[in-house]
Protein backbone atom coordinates (compact mmCIF):
# COMPACT_ATOMS: atom_id res chain seq x y z
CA UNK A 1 -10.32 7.90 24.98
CA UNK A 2 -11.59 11.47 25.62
CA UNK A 3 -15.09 12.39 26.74
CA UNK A 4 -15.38 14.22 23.39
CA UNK A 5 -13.90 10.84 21.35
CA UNK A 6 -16.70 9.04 23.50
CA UNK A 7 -19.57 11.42 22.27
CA UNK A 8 -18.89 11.47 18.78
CA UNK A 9 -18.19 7.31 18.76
CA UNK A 10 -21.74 7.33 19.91
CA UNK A 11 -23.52 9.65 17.67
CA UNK A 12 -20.95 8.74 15.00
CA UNK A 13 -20.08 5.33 15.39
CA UNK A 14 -17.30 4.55 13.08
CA UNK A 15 -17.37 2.18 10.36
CA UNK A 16 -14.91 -0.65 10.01
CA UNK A 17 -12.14 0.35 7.64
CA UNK A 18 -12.81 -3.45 5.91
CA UNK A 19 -16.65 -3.76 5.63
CA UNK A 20 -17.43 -0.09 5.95
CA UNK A 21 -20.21 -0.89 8.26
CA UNK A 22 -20.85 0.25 11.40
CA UNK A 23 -19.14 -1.40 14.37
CA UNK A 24 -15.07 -0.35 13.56
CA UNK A 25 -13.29 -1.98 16.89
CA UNK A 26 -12.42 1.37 19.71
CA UNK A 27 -8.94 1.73 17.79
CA UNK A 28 -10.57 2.36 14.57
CA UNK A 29 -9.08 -1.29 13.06
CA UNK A 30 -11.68 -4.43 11.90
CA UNK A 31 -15.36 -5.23 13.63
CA UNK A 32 -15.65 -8.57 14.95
CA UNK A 33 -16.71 -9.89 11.61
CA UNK A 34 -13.97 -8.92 9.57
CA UNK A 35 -11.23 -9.90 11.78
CA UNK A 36 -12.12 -13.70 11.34
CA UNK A 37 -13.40 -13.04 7.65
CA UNK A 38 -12.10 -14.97 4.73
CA UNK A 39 -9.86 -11.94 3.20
CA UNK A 40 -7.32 -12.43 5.15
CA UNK A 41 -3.69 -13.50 3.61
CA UNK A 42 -1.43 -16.43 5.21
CA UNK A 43 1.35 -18.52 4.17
CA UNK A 44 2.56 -18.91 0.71
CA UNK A 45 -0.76 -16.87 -0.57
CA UNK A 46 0.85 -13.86 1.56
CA UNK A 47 4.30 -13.27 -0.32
CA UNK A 48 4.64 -13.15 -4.43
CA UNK A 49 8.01 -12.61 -5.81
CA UNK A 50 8.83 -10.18 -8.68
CA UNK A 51 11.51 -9.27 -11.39
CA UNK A 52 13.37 -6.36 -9.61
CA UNK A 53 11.47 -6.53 -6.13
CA UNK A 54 12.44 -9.64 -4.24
CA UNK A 55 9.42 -10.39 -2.83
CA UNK A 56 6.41 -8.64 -2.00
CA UNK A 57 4.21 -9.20 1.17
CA UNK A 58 0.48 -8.87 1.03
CA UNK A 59 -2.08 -8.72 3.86
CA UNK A 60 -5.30 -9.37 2.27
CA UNK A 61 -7.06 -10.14 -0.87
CA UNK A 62 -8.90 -7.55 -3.00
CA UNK A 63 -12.40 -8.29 -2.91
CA UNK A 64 -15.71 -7.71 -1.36
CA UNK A 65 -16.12 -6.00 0.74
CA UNK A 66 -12.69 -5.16 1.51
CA UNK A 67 -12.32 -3.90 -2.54
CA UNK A 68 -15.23 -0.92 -1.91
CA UNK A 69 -13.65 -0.11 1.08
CA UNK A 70 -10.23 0.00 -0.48
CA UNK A 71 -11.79 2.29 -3.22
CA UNK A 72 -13.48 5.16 -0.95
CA UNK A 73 -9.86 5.14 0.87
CA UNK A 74 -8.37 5.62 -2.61
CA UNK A 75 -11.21 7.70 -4.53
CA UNK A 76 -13.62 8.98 -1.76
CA UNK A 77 -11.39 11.00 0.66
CA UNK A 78 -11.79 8.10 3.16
CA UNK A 79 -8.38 9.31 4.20
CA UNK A 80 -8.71 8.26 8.18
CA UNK A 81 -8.70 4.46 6.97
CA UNK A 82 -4.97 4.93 6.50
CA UNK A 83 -4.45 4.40 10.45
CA UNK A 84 -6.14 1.40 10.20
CA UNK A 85 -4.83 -0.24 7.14
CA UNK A 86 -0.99 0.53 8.00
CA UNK A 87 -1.38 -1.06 11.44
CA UNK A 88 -2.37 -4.14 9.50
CA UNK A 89 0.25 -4.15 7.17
CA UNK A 90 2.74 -3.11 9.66
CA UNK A 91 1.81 -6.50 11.04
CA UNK A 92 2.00 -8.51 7.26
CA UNK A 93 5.36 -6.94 7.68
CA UNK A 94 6.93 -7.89 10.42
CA UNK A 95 5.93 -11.44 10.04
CA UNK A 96 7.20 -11.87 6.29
CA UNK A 97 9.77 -9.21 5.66
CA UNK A 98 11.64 -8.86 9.11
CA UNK A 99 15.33 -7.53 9.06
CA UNK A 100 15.36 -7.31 4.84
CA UNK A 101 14.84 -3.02 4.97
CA UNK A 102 16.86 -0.24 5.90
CA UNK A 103 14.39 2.34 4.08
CA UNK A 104 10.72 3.13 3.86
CA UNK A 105 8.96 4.47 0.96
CA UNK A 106 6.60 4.26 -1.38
CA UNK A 107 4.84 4.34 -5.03
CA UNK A 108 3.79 7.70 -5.37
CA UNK A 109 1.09 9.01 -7.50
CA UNK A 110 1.26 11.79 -10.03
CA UNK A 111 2.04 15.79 -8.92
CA UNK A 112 -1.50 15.75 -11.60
CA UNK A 113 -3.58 13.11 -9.10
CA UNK A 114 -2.23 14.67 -5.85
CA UNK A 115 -3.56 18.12 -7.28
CA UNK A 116 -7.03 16.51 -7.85
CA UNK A 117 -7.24 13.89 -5.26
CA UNK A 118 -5.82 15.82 -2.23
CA UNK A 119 -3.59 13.35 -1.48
CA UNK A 120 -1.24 10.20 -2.10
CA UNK A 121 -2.73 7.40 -0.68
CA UNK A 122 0.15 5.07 -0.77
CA UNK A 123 1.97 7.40 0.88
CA UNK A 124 -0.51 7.70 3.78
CA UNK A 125 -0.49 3.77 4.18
CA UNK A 126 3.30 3.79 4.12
CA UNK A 127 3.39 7.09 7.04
CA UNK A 128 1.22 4.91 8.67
CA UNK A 129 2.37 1.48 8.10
CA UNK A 130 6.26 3.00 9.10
CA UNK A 131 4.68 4.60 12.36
CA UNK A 132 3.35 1.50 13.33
CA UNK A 133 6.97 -0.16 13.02
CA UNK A 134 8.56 2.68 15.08
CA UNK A 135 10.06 3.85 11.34
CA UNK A 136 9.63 6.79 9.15
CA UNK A 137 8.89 6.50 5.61
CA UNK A 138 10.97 8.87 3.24
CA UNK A 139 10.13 10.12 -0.54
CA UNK A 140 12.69 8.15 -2.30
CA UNK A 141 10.45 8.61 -5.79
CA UNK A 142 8.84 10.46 -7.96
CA UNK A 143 6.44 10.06 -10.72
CA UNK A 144 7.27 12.28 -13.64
CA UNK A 145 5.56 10.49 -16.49
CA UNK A 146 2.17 10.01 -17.77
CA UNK A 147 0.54 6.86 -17.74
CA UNK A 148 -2.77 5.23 -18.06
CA UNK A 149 -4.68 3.94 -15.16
CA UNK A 150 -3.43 0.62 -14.41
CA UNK A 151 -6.95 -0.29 -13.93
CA UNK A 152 -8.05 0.21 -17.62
CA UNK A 153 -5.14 -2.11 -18.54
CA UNK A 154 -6.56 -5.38 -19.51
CA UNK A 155 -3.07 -7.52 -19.92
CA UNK A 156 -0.31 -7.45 -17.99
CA UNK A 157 2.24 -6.42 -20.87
CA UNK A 158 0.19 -3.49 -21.45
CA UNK A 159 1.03 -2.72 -17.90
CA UNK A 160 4.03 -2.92 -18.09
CA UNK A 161 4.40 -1.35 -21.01
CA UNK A 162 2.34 1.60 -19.36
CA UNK A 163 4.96 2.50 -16.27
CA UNK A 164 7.92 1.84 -18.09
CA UNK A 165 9.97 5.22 -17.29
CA UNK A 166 7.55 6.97 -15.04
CA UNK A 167 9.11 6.98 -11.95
CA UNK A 168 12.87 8.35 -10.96
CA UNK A 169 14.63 8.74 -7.52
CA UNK A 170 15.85 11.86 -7.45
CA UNK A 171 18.19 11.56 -4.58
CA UNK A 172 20.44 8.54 -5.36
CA UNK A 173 22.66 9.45 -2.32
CA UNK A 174 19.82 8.62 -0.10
CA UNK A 175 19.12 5.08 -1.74
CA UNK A 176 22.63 3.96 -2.68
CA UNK A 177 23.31 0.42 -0.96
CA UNK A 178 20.39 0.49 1.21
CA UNK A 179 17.48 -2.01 0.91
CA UNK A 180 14.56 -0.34 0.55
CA UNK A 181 10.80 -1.36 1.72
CA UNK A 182 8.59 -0.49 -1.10
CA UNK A 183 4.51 0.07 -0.29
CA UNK A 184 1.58 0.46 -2.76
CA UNK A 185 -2.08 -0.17 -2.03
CA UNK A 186 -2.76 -3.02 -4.09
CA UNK A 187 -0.83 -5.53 -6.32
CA UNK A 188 -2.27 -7.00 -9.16
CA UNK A 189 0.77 -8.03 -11.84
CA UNK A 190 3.43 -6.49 -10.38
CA UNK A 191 3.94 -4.16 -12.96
CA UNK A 192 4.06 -1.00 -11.08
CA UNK A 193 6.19 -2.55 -8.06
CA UNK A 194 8.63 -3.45 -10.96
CA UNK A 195 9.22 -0.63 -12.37
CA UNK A 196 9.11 1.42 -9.36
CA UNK A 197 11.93 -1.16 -7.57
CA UNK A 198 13.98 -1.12 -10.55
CA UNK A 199 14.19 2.63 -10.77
CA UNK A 200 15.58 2.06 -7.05
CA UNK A 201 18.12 -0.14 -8.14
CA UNK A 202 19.31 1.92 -10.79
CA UNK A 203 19.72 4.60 -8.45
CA UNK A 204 21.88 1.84 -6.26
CA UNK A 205 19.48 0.32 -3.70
CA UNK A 206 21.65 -2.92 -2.83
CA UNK A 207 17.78 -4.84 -2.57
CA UNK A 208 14.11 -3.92 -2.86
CA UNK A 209 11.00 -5.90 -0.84
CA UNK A 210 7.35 -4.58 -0.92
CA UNK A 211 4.71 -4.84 0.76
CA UNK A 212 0.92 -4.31 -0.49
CA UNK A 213 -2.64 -3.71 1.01
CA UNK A 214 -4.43 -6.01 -1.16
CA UNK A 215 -3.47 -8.49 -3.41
CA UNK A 216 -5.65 -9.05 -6.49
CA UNK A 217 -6.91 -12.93 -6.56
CA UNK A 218 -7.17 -13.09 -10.06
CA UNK A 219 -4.20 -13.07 -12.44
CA UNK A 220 -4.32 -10.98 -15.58
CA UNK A 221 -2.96 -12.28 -18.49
């Protein structure tokens, strides 16, 4: 670490990417508290299958405080989290998805929210997440059509319902029988994964995994 790095740790000591408090370990990941907190995924509770991904690998669950944290990252311009968070799911990765990829990429947001946001923060966990593997993550989609916030959505057929046809992969070349590594921030029914893998596989990916952030631990109806 640099003299500089030094200084501003101690008049700006960062916050952990999980709790947001003070006390981030000296590579930016967890404090002490979070890394043996109870938001952490394992086991079965780690991996959900879907209806056109195969399965879907998750790292922790969304809730407090991880869910506030998750939402400055998202909302707030808490962009330098990204570093953090795809180092951990780099590691959710290579313990439940190893050797099923030959691509990177990710759910990408609207050319409308990247205008007013800044930026695409699935995108920066998947840079990030694909760095950590030695990998780089390409732009295999885009979203062209309009949708609701999944968020205001209170079923999961009206999610469903709501990204049907919004994403295409404009380069089928690129994703014709390769198996492609899907990440998104958070998973919640699925419903964006979905549609997002089974654009993929109508361009010709041969398979499509994911792997999520957070996974909701409630299950909307």
């Amino acid at each position: 670490m640099s003299l500089i790095q030094t200084l501003l740790n101690l008049l700006y000591p960062p916050k952990c990417p999980f709790c947001g408090k003070t006390g981030a370990a000296t590579d930016g990941g967890p404090c002490s508290h979070c890394q043996n907190a109870a938001f952490w995924l394992e086991g079965a509770q780690a991996v959900v299958s879907g209806e056109s991904f195969a399965r879907c690998a998750c790292a922790v669950w969304y809730q407090m405080p991880v869910r506030n944290a998750v939402l400055q990252f998202k909302f707030s311009g808490r962009k330098g989290y990204a570093k953090a968070y795809g180092a951990v799911l780099a590691k959710t990765i290579r313990t439940y998805l190893p050797g099923s990829y030959d691509l990177i990429s990710w759910v990408p947001v609207s050319p409308e929210t990247l205008k007013r946001r800044g930026y695409d923060q699935a995108q920066l966990l998947a840079q990030e997440a694909a760095k950590a593997l030695g990998e780089t993550a390409l732009p295999l989609l885009e979203k062209t059509g309009k949708n609701q916030p999944q968020s205001s959505l209170a079923h999961g057929s009206q999610r469903q319902a709501n990204v049907a046809g919004v994403y295409t992969a404009p380069h089928p070349a690129e994703v014709a029988g390769q198996r492609v590594l899907l990440i998104d921030d958070i998973l919640t029914t699925g419903a964006t994964l979905n549609e997002a893998a089974r654009t993929l596989q109508q361009a010709g990916a041969a398979q499509v995994v994911a792997a999520t952030l957070c996974r909701t631990p409630y299950k909307i109806p």
